[in-house]
PDB file of N, CA and C in Angstrom:
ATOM      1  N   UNK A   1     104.031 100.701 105.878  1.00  0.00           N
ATOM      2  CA  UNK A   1     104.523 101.656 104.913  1.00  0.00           C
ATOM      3  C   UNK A   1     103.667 102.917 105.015  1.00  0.00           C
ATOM      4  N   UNK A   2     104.202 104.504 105.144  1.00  0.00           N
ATOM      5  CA  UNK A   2     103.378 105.018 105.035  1.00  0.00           C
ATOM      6  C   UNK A   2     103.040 105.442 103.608  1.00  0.00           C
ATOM      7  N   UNK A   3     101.789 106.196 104.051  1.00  0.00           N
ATOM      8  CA  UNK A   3     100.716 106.821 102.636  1.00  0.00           C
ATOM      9  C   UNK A   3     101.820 107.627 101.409  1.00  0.00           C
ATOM     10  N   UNK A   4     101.903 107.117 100.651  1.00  0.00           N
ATOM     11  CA  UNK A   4     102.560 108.069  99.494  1.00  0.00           C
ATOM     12  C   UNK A   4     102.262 107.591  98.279  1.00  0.00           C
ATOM     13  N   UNK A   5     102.573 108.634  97.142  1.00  0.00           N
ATOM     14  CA  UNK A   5     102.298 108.313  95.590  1.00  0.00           C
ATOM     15  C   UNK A   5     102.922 107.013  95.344  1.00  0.00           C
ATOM     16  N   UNK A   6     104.015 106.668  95.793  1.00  0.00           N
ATOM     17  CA  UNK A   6     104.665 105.224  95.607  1.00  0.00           C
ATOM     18  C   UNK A   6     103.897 104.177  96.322  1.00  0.00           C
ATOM     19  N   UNK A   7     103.202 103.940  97.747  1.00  0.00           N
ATOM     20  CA  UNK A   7     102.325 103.120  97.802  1.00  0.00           C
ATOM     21  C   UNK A   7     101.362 102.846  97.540  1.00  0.00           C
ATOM     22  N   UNK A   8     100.435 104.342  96.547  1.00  0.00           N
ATOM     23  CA  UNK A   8      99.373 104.252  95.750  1.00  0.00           C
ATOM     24  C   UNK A   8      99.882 103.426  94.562  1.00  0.00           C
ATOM     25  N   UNK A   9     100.644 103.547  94.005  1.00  0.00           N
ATOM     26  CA  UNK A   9     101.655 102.599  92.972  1.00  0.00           C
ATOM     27  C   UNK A   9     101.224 101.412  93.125  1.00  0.00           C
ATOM     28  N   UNK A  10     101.936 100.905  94.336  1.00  0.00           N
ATOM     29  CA  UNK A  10     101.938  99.495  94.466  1.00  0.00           C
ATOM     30  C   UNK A  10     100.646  99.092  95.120  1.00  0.00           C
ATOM     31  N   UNK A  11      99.573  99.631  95.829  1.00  0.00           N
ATOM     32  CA  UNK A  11      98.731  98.713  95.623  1.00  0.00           C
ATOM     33  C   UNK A  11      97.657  98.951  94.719  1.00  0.00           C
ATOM     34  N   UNK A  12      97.552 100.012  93.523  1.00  0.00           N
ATOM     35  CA  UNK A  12      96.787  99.541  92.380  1.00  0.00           C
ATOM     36  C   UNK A  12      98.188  98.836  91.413  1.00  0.00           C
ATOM     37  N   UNK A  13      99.040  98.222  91.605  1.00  0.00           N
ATOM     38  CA  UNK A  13      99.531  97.267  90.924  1.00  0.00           C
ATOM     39  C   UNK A  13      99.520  96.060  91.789  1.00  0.00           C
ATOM     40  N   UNK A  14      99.305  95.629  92.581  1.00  0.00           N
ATOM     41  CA  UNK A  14      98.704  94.634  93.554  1.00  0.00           C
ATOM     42  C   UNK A  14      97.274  93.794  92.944  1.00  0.00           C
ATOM     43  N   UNK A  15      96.552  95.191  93.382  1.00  0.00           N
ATOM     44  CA  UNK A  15      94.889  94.923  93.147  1.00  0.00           C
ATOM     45  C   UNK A  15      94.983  94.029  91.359  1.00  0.00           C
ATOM     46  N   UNK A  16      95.637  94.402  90.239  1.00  0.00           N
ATOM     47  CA  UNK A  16      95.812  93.386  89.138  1.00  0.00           C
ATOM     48  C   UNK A  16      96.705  92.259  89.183  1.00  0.00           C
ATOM     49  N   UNK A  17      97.609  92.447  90.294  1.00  0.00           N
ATOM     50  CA  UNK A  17      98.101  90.598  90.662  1.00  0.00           C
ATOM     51  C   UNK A  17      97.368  89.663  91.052  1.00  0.00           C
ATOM     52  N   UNK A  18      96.221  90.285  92.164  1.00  0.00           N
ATOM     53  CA  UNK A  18      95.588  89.530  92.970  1.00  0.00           C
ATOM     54  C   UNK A  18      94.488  89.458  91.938  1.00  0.00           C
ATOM     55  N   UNK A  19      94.375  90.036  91.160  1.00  0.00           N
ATOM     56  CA  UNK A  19      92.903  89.854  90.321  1.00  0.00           C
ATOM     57  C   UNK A  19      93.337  88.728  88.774  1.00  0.00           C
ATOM     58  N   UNK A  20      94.839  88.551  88.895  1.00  0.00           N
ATOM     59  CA  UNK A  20      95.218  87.739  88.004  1.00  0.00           C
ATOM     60  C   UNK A  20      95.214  86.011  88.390  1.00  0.00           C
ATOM     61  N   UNK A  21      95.346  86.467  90.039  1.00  0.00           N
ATOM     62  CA  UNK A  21      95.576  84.896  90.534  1.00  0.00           C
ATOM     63  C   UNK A  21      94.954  84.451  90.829  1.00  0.00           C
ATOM     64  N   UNK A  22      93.129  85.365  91.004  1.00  0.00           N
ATOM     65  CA  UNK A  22      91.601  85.180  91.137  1.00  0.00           C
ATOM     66  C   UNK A  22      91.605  84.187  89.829  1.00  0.00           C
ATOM     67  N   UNK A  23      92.106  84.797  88.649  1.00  0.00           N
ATOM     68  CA  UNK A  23      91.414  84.469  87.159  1.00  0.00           C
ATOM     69  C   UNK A  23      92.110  82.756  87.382  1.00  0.00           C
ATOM     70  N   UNK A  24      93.492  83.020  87.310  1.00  0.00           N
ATOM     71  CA  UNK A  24      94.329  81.612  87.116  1.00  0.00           C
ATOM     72  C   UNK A  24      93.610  80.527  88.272  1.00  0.00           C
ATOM     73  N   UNK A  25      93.574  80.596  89.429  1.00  0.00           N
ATOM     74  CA  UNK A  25      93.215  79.926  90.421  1.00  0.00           C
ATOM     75  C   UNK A  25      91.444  79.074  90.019  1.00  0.00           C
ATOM     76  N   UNK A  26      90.620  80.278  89.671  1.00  0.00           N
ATOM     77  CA  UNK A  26      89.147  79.878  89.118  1.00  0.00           C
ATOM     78  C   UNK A  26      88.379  80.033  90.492  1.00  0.00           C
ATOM     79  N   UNK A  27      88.958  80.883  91.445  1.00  0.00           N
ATOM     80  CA  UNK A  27      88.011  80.538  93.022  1.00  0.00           C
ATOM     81  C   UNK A  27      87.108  82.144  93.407  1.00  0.00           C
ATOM     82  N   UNK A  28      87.378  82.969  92.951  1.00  0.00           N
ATOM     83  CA  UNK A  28      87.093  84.394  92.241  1.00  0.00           C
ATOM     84  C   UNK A  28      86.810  84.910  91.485  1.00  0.00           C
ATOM     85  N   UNK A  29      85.667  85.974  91.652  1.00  0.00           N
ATOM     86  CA  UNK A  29      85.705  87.399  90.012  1.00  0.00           C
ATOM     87  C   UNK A  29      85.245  88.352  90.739  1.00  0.00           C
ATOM     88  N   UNK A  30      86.049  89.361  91.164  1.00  0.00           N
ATOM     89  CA  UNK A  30      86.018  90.759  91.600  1.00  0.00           C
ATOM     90  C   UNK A  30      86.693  91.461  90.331  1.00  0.00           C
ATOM     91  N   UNK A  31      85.844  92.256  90.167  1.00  0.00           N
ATOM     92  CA  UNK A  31      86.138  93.666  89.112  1.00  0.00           C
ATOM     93  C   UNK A  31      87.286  94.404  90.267  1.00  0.00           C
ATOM     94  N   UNK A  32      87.884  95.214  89.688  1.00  0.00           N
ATOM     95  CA  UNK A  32      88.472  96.594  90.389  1.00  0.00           C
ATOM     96  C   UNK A  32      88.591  97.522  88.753  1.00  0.00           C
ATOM     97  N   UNK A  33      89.018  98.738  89.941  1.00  0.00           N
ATOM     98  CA  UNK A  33      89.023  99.863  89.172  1.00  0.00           C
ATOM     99  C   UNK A  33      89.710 101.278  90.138  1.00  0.00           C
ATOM    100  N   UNK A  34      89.944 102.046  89.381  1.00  0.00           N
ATOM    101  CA  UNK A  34      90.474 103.073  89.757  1.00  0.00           C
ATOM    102  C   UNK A  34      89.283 103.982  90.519  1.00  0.00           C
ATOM    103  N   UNK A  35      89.634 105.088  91.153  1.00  0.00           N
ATOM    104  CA  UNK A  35      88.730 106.199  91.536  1.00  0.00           C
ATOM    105  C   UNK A  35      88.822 107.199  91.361  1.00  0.00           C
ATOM    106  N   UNK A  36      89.172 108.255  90.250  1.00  0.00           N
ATOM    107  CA  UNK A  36      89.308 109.485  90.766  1.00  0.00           C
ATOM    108  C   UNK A  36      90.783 109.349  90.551  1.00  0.00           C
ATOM    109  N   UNK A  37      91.762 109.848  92.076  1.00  0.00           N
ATOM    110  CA  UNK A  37      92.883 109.622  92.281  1.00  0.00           C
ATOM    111  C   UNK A  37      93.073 108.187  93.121  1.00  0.00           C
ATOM    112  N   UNK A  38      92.599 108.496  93.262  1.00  0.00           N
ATOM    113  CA  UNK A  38      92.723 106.503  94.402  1.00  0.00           C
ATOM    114  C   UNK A  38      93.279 105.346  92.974  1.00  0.00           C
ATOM    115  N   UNK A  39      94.115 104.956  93.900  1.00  0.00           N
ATOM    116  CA  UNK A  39      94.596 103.574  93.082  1.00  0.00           C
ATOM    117  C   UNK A  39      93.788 102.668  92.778  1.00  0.00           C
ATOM    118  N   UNK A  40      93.815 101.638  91.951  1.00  0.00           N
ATOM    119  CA  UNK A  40      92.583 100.944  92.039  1.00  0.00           C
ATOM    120  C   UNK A  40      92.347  99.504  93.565  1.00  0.00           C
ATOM    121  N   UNK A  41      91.028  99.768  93.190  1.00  0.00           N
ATOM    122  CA  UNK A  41      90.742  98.673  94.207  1.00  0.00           C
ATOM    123  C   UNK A  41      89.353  97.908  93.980  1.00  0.00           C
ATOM    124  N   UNK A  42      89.108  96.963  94.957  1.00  0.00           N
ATOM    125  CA  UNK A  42      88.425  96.064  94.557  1.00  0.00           C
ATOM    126  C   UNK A  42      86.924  96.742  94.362  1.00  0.00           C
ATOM    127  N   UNK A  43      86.135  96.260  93.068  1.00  0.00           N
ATOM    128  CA  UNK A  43      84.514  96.284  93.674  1.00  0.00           C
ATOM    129  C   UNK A  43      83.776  95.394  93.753  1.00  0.00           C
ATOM    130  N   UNK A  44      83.340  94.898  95.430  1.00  0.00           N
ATOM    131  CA  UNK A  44      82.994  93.444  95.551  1.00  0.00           C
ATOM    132  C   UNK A  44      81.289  94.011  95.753  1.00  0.00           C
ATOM    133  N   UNK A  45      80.333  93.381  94.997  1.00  0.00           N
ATOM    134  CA  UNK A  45      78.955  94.104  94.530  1.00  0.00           C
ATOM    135  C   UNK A  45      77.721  92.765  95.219  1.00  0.00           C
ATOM    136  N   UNK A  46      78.188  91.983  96.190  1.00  0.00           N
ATOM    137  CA  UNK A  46      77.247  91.114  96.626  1.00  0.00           C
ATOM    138  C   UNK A  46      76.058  91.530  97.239  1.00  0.00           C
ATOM    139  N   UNK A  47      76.453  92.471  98.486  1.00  0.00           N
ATOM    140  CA  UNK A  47      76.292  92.983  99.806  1.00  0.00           C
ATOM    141  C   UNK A  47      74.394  92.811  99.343  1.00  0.00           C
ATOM    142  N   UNK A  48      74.342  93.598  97.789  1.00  0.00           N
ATOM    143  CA  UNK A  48      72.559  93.356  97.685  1.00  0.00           C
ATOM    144  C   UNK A  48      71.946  92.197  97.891  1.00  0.00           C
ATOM    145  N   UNK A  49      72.752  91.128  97.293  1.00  0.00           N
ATOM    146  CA  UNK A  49      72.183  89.558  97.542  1.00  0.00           C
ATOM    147  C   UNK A  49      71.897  89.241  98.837  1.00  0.00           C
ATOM    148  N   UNK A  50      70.440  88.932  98.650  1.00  0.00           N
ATOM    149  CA  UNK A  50      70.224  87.945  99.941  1.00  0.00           C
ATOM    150  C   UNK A  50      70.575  86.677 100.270  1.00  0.00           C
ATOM    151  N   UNK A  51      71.040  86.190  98.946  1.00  0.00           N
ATOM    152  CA  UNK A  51      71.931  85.320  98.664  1.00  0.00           C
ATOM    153  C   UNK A  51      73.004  84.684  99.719  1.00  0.00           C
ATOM    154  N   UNK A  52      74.019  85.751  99.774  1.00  0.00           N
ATOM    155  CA  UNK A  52      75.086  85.969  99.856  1.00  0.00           C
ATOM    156  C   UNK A  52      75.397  86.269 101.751  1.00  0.00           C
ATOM    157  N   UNK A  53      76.164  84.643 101.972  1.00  0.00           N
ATOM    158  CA  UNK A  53      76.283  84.070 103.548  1.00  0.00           C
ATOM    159  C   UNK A  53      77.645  84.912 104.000  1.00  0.00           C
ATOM    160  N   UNK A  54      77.215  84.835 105.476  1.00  0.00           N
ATOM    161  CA  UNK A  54      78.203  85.636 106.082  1.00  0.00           C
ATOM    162  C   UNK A  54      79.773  84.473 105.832  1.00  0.00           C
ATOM    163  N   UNK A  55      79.363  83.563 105.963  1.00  0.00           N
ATOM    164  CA  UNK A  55      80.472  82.310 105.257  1.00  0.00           C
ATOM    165  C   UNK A  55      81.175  82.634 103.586  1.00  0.00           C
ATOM    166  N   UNK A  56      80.309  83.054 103.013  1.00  0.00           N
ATOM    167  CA  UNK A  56      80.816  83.514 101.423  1.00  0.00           C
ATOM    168  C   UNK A  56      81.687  84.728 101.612  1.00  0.00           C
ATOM    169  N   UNK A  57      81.736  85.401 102.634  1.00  0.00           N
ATOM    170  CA  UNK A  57      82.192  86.774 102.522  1.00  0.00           C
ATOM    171  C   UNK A  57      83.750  86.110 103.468  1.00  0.00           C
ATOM    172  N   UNK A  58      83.576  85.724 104.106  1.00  0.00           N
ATOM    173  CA  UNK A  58      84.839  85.162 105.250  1.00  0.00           C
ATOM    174  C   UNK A  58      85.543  84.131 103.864  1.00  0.00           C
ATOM    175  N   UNK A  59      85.302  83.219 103.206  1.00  0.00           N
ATOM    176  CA  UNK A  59      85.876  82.851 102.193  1.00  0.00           C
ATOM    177  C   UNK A  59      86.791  83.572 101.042  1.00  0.00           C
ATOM    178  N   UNK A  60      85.898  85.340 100.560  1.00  0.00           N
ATOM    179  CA  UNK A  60      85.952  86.259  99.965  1.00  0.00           C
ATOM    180  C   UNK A  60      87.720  86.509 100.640  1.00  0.00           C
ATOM    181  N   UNK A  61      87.342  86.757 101.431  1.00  0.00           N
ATOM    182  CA  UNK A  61      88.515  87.309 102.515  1.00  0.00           C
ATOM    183  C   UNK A  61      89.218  86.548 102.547  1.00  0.00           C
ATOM    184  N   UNK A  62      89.348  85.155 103.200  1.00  0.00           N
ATOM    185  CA  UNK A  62      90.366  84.397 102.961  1.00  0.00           C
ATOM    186  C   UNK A  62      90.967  84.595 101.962  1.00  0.00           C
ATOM    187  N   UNK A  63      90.726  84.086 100.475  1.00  0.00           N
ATOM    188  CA  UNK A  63      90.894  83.628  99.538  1.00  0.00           C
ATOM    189  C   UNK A  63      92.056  84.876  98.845  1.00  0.00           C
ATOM    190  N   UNK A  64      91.566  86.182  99.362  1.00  0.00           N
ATOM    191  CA  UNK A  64      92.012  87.482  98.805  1.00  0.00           C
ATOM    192  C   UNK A  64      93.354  87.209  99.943  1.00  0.00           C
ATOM    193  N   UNK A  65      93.625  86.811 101.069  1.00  0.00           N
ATOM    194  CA  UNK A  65      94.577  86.939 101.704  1.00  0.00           C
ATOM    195  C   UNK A  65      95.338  85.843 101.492  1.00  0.00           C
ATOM    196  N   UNK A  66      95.288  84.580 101.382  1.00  0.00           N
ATOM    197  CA  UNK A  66      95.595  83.712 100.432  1.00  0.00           C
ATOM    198  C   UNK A  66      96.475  83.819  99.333  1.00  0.00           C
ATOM    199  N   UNK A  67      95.897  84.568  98.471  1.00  0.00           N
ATOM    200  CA  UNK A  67      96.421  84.532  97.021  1.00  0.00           C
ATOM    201  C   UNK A  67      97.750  85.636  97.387  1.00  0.00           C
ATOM    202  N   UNK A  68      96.913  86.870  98.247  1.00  0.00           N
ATOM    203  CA  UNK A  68      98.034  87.778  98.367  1.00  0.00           C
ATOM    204  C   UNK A  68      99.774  86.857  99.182  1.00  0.00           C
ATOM    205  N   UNK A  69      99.324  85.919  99.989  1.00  0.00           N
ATOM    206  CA  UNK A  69     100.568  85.591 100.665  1.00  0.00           C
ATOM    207  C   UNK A  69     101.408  85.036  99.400  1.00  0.00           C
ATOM    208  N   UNK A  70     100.648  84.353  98.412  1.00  0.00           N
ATOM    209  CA  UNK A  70     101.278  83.427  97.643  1.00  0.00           C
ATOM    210  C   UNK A  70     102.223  84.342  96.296  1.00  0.00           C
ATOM    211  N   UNK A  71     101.605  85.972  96.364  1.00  0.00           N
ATOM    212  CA  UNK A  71     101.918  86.405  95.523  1.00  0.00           C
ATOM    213  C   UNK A  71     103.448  87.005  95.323  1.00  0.00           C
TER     214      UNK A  71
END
């Protein structure tokens, strides 16, 4: 699809589906938010943790592509 006010639309109305099926599911908690003009999108705030395995982030990802197929 290309870039337009209508696909800014739909994926900050996306970014609160996928952040609804984070909540319902229990396998997720990413905040999002708007920018400015930018639609909203995710803010994933690990990256500081030393914590935080290159495995947790490939899960992150899955899980976000996942929910999106199911949505």
């Amino acid at each position: 699809m290309p870039h337009s006010p209508q696909k800014e639309k739909i994926l900050g109305e996306l970014t609160a589906t996928l952040k609804g099926c984070m909540m319902n599911s229990g396998t997720l908690m990413i905040g999002y938010q708007p920018q400015g003009t930018l639609p909203n999108f995710f803010l994933e705030a690990s990256y500081p943790n030393a914590a935080v395995q290159e495995s947790d982030v490939d899960f992150m990802l899955d899980e976000l592509d996942r929910l999106g197929q199911n949505s």
